[in-house]
Each structure stands twice: as structure tokens, then as C-alpha cells.
C-alpha atoms as a PDB file:
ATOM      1  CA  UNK A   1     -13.203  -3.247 -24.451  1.00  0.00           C
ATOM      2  CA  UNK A   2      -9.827  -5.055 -24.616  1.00  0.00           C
ATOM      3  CA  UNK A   3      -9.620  -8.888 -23.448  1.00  0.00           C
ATOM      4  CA  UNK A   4      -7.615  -8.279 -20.558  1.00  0.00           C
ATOM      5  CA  UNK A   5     -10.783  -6.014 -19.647  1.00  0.00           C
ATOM      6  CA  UNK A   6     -12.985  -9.066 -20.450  1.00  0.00           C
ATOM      7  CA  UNK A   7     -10.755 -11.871 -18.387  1.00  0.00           C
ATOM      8  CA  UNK A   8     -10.629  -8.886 -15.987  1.00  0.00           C
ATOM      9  CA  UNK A   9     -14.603  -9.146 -15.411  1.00  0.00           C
ATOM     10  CA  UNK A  10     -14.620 -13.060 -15.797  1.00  0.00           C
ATOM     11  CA  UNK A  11     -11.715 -13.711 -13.706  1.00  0.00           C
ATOM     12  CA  UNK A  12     -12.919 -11.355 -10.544  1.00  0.00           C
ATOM     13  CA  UNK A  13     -14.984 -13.874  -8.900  1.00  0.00           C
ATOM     14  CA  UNK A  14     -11.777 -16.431  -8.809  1.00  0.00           C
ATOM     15  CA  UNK A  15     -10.555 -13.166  -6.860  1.00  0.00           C
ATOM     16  CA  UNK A  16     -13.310 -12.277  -4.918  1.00  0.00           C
ATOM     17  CA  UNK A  17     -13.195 -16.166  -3.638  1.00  0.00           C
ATOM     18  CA  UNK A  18      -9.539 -15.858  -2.608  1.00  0.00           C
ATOM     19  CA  UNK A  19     -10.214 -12.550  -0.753  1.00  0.00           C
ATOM     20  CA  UNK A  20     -13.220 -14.490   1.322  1.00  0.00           C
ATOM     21  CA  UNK A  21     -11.155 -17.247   1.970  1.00  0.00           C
ATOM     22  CA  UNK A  22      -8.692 -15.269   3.811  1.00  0.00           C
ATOM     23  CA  UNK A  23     -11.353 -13.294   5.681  1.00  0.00           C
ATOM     24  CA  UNK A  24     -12.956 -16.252   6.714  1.00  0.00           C
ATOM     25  CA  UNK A  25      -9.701 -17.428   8.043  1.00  0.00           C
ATOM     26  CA  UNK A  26      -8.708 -14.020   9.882  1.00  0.00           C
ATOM     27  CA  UNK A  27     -12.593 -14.316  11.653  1.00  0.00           C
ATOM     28  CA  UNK A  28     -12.242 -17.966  12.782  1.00  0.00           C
ATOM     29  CA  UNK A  29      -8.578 -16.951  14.066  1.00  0.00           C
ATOM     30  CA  UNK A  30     -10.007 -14.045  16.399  1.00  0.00           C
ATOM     31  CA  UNK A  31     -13.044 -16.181  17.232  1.00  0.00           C
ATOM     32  CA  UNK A  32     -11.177 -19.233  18.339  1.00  0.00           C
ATOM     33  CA  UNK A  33      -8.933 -16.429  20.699  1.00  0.00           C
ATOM     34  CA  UNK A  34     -11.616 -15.459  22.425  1.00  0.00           C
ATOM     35  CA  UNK A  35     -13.866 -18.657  22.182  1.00  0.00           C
ATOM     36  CA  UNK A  36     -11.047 -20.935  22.714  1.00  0.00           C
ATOM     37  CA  UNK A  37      -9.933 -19.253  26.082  1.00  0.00           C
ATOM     38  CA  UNK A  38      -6.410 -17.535  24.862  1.00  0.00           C
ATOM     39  CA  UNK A  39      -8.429 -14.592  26.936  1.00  0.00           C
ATOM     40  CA  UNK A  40      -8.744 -14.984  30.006  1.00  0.00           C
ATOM     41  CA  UNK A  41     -10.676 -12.213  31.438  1.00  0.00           C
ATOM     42  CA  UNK A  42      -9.783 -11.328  35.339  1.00  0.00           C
ATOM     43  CA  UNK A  43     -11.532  -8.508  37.368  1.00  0.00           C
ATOM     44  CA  UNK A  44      -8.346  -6.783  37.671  1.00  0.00           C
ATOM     45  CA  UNK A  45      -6.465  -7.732  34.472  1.00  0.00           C
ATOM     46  CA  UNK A  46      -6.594  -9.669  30.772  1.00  0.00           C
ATOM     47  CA  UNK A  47      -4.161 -12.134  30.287  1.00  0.00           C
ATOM     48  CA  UNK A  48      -3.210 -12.604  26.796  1.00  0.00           C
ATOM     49  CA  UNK A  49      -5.325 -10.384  25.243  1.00  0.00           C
ATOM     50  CA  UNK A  50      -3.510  -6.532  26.351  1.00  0.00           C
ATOM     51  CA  UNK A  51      -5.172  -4.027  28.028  1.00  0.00           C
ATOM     52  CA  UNK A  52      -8.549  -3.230  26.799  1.00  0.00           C
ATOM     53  CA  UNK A  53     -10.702  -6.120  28.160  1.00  0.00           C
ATOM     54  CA  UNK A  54     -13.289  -5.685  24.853  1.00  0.00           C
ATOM     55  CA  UNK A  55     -10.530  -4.986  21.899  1.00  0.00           C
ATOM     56  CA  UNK A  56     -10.789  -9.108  21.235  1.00  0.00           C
ATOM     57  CA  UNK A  57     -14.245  -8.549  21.164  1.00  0.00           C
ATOM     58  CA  UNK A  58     -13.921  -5.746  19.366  1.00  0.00           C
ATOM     59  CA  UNK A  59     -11.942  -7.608  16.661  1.00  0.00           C
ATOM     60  CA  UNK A  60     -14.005 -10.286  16.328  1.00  0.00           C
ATOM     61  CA  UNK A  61     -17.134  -7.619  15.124  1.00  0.00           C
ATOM     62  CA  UNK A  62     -14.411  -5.817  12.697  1.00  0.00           C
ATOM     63  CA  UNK A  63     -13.357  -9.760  11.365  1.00  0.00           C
ATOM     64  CA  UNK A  64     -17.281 -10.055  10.857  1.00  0.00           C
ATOM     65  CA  UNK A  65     -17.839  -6.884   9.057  1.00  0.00           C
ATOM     66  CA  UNK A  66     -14.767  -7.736   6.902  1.00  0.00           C
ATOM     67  CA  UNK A  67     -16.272 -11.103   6.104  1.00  0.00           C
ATOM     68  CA  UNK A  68     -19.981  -9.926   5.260  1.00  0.00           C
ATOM     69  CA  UNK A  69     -18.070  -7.391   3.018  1.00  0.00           C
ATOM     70  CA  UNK A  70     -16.080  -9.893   1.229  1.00  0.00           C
ATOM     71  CA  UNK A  71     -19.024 -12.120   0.868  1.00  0.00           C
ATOM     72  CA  UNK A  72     -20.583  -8.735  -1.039  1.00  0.00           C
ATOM     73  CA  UNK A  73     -17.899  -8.514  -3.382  1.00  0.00           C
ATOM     74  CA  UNK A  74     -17.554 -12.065  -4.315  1.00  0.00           C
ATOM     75  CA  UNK A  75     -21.724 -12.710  -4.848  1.00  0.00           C
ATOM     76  CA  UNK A  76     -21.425  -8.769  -6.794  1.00  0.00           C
ATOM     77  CA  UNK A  77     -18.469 -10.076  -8.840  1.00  0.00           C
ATOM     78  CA  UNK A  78     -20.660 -13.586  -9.676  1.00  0.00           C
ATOM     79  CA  UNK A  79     -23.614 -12.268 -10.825  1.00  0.00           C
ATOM     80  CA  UNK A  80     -21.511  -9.603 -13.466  1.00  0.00           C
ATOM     81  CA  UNK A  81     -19.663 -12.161 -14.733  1.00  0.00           C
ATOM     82  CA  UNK A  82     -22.970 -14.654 -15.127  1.00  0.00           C
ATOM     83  CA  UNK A  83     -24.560 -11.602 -16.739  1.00  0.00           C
ATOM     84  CA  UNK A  84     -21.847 -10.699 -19.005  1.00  0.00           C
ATOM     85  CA  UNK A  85     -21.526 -14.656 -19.983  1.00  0.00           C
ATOM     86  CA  UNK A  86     -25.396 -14.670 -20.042  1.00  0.00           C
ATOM     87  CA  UNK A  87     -25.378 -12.170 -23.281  1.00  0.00           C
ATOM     88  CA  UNK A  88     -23.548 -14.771 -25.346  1.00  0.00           C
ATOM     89  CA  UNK A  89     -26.253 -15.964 -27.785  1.00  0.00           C
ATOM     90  CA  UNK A  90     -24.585 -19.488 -28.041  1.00  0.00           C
ATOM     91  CA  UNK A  91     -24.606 -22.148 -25.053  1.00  0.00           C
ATOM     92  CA  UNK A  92     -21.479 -23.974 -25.664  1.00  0.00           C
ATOM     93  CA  UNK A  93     -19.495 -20.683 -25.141  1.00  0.00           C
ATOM     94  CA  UNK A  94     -21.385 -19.732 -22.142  1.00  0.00           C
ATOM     95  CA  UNK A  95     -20.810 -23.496 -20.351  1.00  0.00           C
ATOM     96  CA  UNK A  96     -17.282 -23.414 -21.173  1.00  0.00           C
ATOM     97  CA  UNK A  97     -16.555 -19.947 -19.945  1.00  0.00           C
ATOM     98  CA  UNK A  98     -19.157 -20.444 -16.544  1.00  0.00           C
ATOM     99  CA  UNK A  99     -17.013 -23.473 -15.677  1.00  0.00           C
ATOM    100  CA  UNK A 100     -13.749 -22.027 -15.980  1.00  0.00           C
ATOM    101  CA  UNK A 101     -14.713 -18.998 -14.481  1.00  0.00           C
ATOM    102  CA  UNK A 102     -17.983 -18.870 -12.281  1.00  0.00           C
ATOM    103  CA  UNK A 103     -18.112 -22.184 -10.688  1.00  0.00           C
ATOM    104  CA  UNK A 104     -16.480 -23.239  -7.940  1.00  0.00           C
ATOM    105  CA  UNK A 105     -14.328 -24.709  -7.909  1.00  0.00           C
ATOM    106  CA  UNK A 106     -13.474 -23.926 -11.426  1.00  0.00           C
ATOM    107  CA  UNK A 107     -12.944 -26.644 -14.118  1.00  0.00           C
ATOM    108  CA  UNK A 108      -9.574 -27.138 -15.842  1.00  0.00           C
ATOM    109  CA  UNK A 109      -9.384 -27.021 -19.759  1.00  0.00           C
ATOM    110  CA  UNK A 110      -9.477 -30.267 -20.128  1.00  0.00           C
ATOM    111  CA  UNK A 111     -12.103 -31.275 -18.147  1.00  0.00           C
ATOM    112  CA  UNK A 112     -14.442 -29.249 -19.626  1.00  0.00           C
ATOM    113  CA  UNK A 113     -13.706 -30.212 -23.164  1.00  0.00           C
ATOM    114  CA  UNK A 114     -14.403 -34.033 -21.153  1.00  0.00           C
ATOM    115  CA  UNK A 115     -17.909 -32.583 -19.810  1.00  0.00           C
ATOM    116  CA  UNK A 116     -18.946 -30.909 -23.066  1.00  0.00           C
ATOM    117  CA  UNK A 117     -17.677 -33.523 -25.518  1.00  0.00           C
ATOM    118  CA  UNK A 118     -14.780 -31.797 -27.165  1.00  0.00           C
ATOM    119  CA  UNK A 119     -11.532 -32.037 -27.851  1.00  0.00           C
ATOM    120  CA  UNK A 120      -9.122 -29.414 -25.733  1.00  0.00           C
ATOM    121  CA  UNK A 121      -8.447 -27.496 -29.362  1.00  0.00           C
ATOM    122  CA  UNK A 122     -12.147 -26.934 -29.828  1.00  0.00           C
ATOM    123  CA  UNK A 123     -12.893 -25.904 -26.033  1.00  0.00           C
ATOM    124  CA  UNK A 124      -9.735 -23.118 -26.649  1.00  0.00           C
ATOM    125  CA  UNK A 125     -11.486 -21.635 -29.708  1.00  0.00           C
ATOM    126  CA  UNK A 126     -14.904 -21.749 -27.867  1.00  0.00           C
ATOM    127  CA  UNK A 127     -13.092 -19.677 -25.295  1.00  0.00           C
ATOM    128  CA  UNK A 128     -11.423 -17.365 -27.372  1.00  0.00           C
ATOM    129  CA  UNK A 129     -14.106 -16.830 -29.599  1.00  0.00           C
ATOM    130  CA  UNK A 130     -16.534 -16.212 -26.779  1.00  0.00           C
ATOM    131  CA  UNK A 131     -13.769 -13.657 -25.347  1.00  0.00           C
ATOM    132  CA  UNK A 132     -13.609 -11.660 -28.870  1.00  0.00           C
ATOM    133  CA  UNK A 133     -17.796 -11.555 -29.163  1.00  0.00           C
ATOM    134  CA  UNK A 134     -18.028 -10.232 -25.434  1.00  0.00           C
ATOM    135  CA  UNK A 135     -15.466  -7.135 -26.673  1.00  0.00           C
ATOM    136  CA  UNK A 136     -16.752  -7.034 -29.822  1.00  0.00           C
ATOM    137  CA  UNK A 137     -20.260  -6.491 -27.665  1.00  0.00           C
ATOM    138  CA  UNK A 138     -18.905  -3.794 -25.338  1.00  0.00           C
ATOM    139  CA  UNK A 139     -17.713  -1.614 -28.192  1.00  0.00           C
ATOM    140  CA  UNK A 140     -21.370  -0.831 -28.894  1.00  0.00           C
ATOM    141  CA  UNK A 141     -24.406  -0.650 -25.970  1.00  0.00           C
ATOM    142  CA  UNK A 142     -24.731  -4.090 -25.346  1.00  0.00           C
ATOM    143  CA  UNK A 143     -22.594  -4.352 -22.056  1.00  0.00           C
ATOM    144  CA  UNK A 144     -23.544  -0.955 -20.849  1.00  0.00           C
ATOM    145  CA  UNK A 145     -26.234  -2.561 -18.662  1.00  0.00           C
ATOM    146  CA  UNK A 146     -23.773  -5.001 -16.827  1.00  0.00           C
ATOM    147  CA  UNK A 147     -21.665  -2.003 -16.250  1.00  0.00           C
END
């Protein structure tokens, strides 16, 4: 495994995150349309809505599905990158790479040299260390059960 696979796997829940945002924006947006009265249902007509009296409806479900899916994909793309962290045999390495990369929202470089008591150089070598022992892992059978 390369590092840009490694960042790859720690930086998809950063991803994921952005991905749910935006679905959970594109639901509230077609919930407050038809919650919020830009719909206004007639028995002869929809104003403001087209034709089809149950397409806003009908995007509000889709919006949902799209949001439970995106919820999937961020908790999948968590819990791989916990586990692949997880397989580090030293702590310090582990915090410094969950807080930059698992926890929301994520720490900046220096603030987690501030949290763990380092200076910025050592946090950088933590994380690049960490990086090279996760490929250095995958190139034998150690990651083949986070695959």
C-alpha cells in the first residue's frame, strides 16, 4: 500500500462528512417546500410545485433515501479508518491520527501537538511515522481484515 492509499482510507470520513452535509441540506430544502407551503395543493391544480401533485412528495422520500445512504457511507468510512488506526501498537500515533482524521470536527496540527504535549515537529513525525507503519502493515496480512 502506498500513502496516498493510506491518507486515502484516513481521509474518507472528512469526505463522507462533506457528502452528508450536502444531503442533509438538499432534504431540509425539499422538506421546507412542501412543509413551508411553496405547494399549495388545489383540487384542480398545484401551484408552484408542476404538475404531478405527489412529485414534491416524491422528492422529499428520494432526499431521505439519499440522506440514510450518506449517513451509511460516512459511519462505514469511520469505523475503517478507526480500525485501520486501531492496529497501530502505539497510542500517541493513534490519538494524533484519530484527531486529525476521525473526529469531528477534526483538530489542526497544532492543536493536537497542544492536547498531546508536543511540539508541532514531533506531532509531524508521529504522523508520518504512523502513515509508513500502516503501509508497511498492508504489504503483509495485517490490513487484509479492514479490507
Amino acid at each position: 500500500m502506498t500513502k496516498e492509499d493510506a491518507l486515502l482510507i484516513l481521509e474518507a470520513p472528512e469526505f463522507a462528512l462533506r457528502e452528508l452535509e450536502r444531503a442533509v441540506e438538499r432534504y431540509e430544502r425539499a422538506y421546507t417546500r412542501v412543509a413551508g407551503g411553496a405547494i399549495r395543493y388545489d383540487k384542480d391544480k398545484v401551484d408552484g410545485g408542476g404538475g404531478d401533485p405527489d412529485m414534491p412528495l416524491i422528492m422529499v422520500a428520494q432526499r431521505s433515501i439519499e440522506l440514510d445512504e450518506a449517513q451509511a457511507n460516512y459511519t462505514a468510512a469511520v469505523d475503517t479508518a478507526e480500525r485501520y488506526i486501531g492496529m497501530l501498537p502505539d497510542w500517541r500515533k493513534q490519538a494524533v491520527l484519530t484527531s486529525r482524521y476521525v473526529e469531528t470536527p477534526a483538530l489542526t496540527w497544532p492543536q493536537i501537538a497542544e492536547a498531546l504535549g508536543l511540539s508541532l515537529r514531533q506531532t509531524y513525525r508521529l504522523k508520518n511515522n504512523a502513515i509508513a507503519e500502516l503501509c508497511d502493515m498492508a504489504c503483509g496480512d495485517v490490513l487484509a481484515e479492514v479490507s
